[in-house]
PDB file of N, CA and C in Angstrom:
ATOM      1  N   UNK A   1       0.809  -1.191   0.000  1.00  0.00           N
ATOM      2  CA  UNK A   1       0.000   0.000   0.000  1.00  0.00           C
ATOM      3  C   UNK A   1       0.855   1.258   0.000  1.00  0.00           C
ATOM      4  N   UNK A   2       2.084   1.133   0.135  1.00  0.00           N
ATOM      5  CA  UNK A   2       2.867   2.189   0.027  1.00  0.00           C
ATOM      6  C   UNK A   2       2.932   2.720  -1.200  1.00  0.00           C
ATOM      7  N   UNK A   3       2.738   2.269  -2.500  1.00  0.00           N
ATOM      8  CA  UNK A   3       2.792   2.790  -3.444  1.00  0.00           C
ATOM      9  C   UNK A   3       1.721   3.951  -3.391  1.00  0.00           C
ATOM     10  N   UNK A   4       0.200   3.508  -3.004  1.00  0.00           N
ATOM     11  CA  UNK A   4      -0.998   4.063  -3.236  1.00  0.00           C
ATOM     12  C   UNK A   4      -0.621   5.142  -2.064  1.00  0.00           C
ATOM     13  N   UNK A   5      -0.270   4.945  -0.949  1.00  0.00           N
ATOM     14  CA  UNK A   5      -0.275   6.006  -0.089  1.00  0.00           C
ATOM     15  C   UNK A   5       1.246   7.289  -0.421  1.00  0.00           C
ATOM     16  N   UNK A   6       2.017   7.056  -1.044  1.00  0.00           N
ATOM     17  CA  UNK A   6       2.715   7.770  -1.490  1.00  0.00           C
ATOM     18  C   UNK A   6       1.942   8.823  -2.928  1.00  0.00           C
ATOM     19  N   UNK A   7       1.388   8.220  -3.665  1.00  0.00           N
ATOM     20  CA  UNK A   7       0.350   8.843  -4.568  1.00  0.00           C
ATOM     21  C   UNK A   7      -0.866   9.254  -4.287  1.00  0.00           C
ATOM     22  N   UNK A   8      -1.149   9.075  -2.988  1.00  0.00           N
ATOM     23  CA  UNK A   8      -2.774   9.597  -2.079  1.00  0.00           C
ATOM     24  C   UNK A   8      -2.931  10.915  -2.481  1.00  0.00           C
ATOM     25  N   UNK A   9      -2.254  11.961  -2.521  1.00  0.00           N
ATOM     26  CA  UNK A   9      -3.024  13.047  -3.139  1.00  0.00           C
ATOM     27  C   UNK A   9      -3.182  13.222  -4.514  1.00  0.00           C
ATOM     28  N   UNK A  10      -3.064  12.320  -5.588  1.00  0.00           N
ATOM     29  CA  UNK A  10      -3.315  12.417  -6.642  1.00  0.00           C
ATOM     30  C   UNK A  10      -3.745  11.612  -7.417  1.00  0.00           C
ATOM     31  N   UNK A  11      -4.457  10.859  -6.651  1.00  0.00           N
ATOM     32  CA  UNK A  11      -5.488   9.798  -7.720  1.00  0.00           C
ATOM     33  C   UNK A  11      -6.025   9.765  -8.604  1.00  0.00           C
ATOM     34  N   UNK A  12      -5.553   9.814  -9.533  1.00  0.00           N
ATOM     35  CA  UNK A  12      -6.548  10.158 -10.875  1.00  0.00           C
ATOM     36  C   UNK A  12      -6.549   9.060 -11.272  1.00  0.00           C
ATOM     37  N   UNK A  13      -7.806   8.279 -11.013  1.00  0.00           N
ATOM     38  CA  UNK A  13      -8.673   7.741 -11.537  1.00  0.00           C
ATOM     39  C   UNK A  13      -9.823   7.801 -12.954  1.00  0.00           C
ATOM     40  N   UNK A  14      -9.316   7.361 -13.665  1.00  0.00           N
ATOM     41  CA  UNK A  14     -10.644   7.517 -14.675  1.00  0.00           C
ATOM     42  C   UNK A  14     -11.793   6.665 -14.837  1.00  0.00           C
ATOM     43  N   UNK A  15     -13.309   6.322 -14.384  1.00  0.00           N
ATOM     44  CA  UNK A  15     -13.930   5.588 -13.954  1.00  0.00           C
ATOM     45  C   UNK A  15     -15.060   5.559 -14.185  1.00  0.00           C
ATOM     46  N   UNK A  16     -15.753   4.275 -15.017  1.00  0.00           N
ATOM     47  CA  UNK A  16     -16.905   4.849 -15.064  1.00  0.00           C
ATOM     48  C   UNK A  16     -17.348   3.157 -14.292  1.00  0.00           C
ATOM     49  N   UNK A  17     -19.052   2.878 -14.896  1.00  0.00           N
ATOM     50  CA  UNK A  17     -19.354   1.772 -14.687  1.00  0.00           C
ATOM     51  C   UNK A  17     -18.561   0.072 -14.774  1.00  0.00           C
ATOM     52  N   UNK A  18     -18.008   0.574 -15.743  1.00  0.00           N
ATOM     53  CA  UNK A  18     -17.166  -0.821 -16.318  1.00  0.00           C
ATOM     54  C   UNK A  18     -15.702  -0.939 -16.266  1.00  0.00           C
ATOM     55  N   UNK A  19     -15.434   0.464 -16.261  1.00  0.00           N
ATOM     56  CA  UNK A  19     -13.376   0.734 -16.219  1.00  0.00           C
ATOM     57  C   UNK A  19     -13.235   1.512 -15.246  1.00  0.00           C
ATOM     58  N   UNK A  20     -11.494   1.388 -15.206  1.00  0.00           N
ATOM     59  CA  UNK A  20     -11.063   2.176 -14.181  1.00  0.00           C
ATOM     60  C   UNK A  20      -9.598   1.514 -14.840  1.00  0.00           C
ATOM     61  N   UNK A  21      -9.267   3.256 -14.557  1.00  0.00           N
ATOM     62  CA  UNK A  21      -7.656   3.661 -15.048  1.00  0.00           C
ATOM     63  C   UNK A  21      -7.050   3.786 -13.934  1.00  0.00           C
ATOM     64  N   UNK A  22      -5.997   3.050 -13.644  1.00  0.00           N
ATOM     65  CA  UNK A  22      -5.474   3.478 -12.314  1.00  0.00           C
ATOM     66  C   UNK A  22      -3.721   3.819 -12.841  1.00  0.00           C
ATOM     67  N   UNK A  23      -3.317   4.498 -11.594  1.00  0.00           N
ATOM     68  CA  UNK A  23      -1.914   5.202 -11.625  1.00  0.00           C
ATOM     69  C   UNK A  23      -1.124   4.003 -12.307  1.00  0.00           C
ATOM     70  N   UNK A  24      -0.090   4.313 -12.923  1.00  0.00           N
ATOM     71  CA  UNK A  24       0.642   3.160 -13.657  1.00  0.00           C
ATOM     72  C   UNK A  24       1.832   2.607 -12.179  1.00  0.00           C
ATOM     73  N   UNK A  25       2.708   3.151 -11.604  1.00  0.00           N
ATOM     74  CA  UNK A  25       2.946   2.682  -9.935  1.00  0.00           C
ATOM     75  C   UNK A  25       1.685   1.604  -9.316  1.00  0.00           C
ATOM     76  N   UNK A  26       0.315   2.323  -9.129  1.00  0.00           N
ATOM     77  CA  UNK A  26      -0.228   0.943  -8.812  1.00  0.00           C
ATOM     78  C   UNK A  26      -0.228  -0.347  -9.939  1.00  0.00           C
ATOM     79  N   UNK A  27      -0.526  -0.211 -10.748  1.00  0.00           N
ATOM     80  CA  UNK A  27      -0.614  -1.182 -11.810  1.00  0.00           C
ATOM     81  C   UNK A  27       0.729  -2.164 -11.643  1.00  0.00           C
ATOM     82  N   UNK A  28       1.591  -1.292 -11.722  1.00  0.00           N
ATOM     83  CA  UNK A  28       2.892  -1.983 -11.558  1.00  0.00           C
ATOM     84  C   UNK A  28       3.172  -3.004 -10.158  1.00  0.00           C
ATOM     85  N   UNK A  29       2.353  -2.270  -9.333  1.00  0.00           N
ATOM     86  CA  UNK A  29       3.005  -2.899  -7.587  1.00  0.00           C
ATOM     87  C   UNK A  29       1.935  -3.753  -7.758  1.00  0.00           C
ATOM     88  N   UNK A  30       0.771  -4.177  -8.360  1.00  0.00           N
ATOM     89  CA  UNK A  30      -0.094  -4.973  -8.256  1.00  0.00           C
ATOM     90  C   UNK A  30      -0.018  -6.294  -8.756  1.00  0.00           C
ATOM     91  N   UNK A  31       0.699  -6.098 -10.122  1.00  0.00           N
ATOM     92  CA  UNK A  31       1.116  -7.115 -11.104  1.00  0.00           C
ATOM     93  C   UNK A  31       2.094  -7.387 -10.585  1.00  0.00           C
ATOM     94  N   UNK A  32       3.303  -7.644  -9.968  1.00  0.00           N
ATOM     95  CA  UNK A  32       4.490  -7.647  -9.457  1.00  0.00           C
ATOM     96  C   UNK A  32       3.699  -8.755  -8.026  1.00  0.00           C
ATOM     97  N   UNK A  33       2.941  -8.318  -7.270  1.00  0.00           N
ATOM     98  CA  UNK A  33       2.030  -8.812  -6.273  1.00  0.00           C
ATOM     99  C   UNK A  33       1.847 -10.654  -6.866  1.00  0.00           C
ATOM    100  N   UNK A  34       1.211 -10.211  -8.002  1.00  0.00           N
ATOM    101  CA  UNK A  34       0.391 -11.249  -8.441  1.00  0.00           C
ATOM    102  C   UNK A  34       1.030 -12.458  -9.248  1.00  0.00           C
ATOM    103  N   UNK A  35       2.521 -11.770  -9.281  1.00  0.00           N
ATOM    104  CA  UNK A  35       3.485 -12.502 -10.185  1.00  0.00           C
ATOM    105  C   UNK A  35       4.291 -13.436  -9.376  1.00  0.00           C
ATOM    106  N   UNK A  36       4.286 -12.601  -8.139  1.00  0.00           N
ATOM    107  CA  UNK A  36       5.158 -13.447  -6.860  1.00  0.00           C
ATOM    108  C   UNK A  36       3.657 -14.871  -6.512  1.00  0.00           C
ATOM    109  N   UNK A  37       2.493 -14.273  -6.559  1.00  0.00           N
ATOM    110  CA  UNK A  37       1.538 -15.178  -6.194  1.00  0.00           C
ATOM    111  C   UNK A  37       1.882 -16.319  -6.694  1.00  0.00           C
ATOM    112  N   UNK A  38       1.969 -15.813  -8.326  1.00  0.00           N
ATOM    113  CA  UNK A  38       1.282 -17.055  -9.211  1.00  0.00           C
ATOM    114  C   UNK A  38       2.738 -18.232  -8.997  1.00  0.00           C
ATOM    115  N   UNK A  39       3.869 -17.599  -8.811  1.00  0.00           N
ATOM    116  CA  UNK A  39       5.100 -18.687  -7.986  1.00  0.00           C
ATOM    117  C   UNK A  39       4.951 -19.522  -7.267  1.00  0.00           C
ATOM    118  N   UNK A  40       4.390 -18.502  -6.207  1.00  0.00           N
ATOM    119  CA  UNK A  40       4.188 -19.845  -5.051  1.00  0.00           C
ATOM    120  C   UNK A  40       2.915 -20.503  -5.167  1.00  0.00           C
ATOM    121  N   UNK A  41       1.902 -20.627  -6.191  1.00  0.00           N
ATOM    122  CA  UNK A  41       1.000 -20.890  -6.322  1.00  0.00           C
ATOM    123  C   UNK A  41       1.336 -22.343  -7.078  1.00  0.00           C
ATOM    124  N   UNK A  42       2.600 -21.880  -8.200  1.00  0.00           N
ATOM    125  CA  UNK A  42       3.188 -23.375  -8.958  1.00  0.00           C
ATOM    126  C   UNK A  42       4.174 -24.138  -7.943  1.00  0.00           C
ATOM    127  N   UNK A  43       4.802 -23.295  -6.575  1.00  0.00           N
ATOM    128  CA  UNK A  43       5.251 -24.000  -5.568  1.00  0.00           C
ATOM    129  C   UNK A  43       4.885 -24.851  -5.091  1.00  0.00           C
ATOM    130  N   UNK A  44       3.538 -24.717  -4.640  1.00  0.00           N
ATOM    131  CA  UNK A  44       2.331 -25.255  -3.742  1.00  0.00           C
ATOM    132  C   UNK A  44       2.332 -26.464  -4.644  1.00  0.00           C
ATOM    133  N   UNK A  45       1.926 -26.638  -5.850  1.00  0.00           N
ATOM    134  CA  UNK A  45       1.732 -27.644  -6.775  1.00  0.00           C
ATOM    135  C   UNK A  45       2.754 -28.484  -6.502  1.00  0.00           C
ATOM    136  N   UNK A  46       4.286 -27.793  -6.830  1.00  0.00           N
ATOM    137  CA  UNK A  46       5.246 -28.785  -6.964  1.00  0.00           C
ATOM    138  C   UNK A  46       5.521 -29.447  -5.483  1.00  0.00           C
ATOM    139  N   UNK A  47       4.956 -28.968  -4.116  1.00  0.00           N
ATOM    140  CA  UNK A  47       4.984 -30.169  -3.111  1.00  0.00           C
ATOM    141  C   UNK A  47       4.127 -30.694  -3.275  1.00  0.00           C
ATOM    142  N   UNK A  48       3.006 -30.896  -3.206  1.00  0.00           N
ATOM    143  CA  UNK A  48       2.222 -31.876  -3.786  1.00  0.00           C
ATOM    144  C   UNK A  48       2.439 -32.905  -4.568  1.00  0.00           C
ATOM    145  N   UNK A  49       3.181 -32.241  -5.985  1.00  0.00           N
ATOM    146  CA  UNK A  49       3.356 -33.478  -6.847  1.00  0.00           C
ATOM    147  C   UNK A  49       5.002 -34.227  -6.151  1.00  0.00           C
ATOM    148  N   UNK A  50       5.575 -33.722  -5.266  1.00  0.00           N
ATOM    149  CA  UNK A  50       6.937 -34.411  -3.925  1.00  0.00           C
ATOM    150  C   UNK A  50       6.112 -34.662  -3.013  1.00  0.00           C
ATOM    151  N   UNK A  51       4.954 -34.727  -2.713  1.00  0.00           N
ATOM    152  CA  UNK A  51       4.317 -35.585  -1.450  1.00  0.00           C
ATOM    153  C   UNK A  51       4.927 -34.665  -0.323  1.00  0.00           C
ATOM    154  N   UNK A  52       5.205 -33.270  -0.310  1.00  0.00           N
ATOM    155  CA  UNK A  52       5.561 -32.754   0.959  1.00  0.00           C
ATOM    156  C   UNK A  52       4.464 -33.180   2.159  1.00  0.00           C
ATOM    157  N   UNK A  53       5.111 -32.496   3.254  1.00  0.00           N
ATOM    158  CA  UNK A  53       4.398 -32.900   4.401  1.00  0.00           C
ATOM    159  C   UNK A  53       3.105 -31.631   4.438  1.00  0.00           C
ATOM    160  N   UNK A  54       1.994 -32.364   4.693  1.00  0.00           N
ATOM    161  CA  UNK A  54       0.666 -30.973   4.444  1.00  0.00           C
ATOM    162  C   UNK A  54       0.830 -30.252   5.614  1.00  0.00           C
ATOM    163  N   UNK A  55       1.383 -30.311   6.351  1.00  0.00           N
ATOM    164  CA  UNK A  55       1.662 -28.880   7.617  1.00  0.00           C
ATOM    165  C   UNK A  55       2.551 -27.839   6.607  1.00  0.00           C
ATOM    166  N   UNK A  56       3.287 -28.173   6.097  1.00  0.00           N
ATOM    167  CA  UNK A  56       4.506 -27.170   4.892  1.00  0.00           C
ATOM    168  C   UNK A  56       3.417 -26.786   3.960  1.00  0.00           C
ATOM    169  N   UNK A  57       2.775 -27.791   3.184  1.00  0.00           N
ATOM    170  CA  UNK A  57       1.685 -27.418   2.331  1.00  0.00           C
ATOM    171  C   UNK A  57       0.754 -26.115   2.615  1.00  0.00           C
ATOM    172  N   UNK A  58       0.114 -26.328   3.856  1.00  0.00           N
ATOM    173  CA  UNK A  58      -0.802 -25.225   4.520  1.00  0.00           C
ATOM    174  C   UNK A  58      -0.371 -24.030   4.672  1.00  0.00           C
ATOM    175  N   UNK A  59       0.772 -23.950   5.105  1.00  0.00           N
ATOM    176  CA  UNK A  59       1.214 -22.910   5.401  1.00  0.00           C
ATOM    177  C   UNK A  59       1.499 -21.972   4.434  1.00  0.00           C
ATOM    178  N   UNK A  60       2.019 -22.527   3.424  1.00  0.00           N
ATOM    179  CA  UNK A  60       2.444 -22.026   2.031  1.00  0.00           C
ATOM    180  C   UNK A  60       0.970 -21.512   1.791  1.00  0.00           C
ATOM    181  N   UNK A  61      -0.198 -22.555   1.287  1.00  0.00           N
ATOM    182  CA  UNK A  61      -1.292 -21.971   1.002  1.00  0.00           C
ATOM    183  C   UNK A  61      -2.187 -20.262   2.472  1.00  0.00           C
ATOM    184  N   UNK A  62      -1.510 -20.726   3.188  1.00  0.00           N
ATOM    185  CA  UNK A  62      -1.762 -19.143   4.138  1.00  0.00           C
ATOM    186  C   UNK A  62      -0.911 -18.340   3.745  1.00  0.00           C
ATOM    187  N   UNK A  63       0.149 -18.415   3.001  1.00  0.00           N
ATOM    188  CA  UNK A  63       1.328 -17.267   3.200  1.00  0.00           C
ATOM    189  C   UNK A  63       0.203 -16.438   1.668  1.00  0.00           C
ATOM    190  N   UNK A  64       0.267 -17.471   0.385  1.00  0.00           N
ATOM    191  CA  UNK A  64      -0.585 -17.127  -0.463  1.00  0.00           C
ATOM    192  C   UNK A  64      -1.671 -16.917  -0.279  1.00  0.00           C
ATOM    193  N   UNK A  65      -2.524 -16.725   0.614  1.00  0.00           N
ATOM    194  CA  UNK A  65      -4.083 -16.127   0.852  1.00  0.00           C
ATOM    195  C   UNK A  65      -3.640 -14.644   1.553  1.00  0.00           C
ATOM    196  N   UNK A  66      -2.648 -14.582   2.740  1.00  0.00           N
ATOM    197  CA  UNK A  66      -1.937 -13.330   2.811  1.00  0.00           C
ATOM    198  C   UNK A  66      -1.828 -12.188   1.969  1.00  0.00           C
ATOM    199  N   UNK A  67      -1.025 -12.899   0.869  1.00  0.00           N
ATOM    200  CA  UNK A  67      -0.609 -12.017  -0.046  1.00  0.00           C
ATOM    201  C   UNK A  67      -1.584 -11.374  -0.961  1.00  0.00           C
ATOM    202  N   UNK A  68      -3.038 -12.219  -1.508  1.00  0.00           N
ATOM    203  CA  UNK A  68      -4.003 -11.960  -2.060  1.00  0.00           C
ATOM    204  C   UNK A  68      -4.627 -11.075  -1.246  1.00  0.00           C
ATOM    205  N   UNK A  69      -4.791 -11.156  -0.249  1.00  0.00           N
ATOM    206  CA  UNK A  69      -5.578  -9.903   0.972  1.00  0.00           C
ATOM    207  C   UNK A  69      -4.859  -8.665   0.833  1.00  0.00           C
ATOM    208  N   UNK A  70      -3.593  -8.734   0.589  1.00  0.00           N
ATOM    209  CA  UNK A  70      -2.740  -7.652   0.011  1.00  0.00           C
ATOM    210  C   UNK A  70      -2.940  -6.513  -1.300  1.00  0.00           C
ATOM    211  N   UNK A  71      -3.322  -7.534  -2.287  1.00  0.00           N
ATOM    212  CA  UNK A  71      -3.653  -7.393  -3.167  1.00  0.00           C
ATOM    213  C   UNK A  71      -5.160  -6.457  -3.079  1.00  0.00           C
ATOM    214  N   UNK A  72      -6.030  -7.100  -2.725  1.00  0.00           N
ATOM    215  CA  UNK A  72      -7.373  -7.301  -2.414  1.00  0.00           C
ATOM    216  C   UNK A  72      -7.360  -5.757  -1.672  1.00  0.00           C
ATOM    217  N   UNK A  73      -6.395  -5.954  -0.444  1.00  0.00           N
ATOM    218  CA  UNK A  73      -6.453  -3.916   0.680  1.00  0.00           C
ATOM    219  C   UNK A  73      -6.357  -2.645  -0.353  1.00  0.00           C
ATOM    220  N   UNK A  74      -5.176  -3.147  -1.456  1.00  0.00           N
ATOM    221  CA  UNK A  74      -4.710  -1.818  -2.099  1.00  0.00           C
ATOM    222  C   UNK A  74      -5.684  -1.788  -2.826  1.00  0.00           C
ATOM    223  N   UNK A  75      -6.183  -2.719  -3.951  1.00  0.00           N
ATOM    224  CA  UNK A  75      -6.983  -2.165  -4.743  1.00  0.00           C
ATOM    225  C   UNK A  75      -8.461  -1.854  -4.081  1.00  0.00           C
ATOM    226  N   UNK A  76      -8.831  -2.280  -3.226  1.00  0.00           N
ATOM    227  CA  UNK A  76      -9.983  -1.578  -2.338  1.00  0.00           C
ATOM    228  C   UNK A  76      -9.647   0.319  -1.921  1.00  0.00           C
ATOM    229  N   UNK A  77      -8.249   0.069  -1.524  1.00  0.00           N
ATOM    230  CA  UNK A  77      -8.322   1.476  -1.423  1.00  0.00           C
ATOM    231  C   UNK A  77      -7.959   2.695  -2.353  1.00  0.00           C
ATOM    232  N   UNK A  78      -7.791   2.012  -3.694  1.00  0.00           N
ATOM    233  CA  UNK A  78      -7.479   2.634  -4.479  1.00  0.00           C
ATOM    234  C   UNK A  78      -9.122   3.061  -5.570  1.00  0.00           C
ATOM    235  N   UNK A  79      -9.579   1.663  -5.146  1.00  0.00           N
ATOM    236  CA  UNK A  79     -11.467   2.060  -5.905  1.00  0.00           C
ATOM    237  C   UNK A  79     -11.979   3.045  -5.008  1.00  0.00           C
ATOM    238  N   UNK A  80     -11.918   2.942  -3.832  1.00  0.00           N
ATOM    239  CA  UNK A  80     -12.637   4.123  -2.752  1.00  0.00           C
ATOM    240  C   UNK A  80     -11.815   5.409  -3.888  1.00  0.00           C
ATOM    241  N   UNK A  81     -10.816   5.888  -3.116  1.00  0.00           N
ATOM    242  CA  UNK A  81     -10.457   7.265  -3.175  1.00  0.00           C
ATOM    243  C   UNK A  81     -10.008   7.423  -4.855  1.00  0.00           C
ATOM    244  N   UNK A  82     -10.728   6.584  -5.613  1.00  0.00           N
ATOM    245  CA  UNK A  82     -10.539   7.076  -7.272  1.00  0.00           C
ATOM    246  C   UNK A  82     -12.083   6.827  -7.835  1.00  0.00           C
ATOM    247  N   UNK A  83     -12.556   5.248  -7.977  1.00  0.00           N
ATOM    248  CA  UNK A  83     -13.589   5.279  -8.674  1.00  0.00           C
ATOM    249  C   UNK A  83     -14.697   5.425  -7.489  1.00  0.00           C
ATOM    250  N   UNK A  84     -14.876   5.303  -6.175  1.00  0.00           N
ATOM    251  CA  UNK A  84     -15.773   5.498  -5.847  1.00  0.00           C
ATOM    252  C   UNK A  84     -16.038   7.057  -5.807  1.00  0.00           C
ATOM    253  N   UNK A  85     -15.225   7.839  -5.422  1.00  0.00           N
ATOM    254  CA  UNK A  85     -15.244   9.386  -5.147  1.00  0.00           C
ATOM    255  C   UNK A  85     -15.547   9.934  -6.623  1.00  0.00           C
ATOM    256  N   UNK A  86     -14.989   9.461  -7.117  1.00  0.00           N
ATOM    257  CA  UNK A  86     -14.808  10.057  -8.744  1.00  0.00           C
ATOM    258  C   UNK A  86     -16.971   9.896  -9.494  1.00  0.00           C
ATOM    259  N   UNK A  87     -17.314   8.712  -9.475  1.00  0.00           N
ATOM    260  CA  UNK A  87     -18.585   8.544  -9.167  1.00  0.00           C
ATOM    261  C   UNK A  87     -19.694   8.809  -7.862  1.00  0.00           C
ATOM    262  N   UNK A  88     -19.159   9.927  -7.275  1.00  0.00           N
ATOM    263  CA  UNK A  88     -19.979  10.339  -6.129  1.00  0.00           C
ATOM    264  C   UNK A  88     -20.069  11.673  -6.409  1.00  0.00           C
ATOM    265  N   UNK A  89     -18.729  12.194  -6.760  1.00  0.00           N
ATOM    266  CA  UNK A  89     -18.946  13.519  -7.287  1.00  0.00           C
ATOM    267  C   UNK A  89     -19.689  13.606  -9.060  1.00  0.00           C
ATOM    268  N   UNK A  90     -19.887  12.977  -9.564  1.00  0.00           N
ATOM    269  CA  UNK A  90     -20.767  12.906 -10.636  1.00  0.00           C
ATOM    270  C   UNK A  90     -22.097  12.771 -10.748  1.00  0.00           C
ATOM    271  N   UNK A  91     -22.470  12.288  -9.080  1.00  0.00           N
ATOM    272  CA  UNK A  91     -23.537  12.363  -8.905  1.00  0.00           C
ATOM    273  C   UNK A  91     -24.040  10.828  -8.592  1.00  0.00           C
ATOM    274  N   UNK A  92     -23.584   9.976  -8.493  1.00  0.00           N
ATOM    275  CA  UNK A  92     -23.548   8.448  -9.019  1.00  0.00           C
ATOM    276  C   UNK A  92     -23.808   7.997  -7.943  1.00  0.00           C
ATOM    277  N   UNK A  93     -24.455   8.183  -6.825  1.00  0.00           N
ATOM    278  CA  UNK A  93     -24.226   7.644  -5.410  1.00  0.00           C
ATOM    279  C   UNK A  93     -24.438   6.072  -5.229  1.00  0.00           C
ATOM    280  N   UNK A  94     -25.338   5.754  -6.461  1.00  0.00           N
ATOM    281  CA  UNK A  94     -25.733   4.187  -6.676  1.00  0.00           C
ATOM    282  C   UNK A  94     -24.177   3.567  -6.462  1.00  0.00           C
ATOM    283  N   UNK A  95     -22.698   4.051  -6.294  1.00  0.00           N
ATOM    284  CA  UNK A  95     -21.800   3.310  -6.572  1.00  0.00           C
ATOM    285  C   UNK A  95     -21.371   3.029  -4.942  1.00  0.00           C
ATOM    286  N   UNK A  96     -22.224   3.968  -3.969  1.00  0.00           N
ATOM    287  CA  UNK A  96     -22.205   3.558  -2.531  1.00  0.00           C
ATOM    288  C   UNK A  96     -22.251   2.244  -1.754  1.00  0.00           C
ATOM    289  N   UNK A  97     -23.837   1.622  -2.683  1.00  0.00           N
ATOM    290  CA  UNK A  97     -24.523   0.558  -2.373  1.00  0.00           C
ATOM    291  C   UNK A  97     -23.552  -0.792  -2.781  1.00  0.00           C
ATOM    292  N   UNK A  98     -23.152  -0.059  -3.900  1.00  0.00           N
ATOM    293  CA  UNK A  98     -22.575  -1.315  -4.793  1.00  0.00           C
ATOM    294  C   UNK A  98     -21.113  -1.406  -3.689  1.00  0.00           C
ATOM    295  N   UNK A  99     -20.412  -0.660  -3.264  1.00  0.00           N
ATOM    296  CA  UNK A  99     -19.411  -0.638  -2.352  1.00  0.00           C
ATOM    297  C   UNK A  99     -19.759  -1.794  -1.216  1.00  0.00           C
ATOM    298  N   UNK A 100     -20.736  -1.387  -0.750  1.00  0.00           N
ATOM    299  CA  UNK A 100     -21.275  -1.914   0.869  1.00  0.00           C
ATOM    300  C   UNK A 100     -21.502  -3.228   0.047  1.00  0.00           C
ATOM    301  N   UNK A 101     -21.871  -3.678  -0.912  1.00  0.00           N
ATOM    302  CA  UNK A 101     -22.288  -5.433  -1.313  1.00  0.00           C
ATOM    303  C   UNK A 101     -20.506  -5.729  -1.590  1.00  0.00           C
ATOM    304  N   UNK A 102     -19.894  -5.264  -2.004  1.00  0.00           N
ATOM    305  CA  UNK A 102     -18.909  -5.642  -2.368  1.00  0.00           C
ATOM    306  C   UNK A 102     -18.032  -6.468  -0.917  1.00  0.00           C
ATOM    307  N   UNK A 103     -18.079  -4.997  -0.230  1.00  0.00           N
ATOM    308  CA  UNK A 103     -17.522  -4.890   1.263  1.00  0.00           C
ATOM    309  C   UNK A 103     -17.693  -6.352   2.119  1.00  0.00           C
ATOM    310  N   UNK A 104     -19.583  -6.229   2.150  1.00  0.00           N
ATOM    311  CA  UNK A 104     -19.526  -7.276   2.490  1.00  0.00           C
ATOM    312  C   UNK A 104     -19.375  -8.978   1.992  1.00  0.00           C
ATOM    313  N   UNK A 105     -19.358  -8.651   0.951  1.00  0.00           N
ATOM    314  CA  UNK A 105     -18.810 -10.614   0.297  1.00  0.00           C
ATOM    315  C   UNK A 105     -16.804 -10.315   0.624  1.00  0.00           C
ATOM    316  N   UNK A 106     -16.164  -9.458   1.015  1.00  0.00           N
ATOM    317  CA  UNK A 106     -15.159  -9.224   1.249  1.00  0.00           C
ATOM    318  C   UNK A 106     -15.178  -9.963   2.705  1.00  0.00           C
ATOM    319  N   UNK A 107     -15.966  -9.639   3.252  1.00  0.00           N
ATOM    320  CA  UNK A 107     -15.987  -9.879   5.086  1.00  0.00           C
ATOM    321  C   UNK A 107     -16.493 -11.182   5.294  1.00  0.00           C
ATOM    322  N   UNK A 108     -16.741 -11.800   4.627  1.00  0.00           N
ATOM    323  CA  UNK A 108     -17.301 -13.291   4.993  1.00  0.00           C
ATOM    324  C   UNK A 108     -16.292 -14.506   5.209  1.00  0.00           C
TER     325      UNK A 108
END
């Protein structure tokens, strides 16, 4: 989140119903995120296919649910203070509701 909070006063977001342009720094720290994921994601596989021990297994699969929650914080706070604001000041408040459903399948 340091990327996004180093760029916090200048979010420019471009956003409508269907897109959203985000800072090229986030884009970058996100994909980079998701690249380390998808590693340990073919990690995870390759103990499995070595019969590791599933206590090593698990853990690996928590370190990778970690990292997705990571993923998951920044770009939450990067839709608030770009596409949600950006559609509130347009008048769009319907993008409130849609927040709070989101929020909550997040919290379950």
């Amino acid at each position: 989140m340091a990327i996004l909070q180093e760029s916090n006063k200048e979010i420019k977001n471009s956003c409508d119903h269907k897109n959203a342009s985000h800072p090229k720094e986030l884009k970058i720290n996100m994909q980079n995120r998701l690249h380390r994921i998808e590693g340990q994601i073919r990690g995870v596989s390759r103990m499995i296919d070595n019969d590791t021990y599933c206590d090593g297994i698990l853990h690996q699969i928590l370190a990778i649910e970690s990292a997705l929650d990571g993923v998951k914080k920044t770009l939450l706070e990067a839709h608030i203070k770009g596409c949600v604001l950006d559609q509130i000041q347009k008048g769009k408040n319907s993008v409130i509701d849609e927040l709070l459903i989101t929020m909550k399948k997040m919290m379950k």
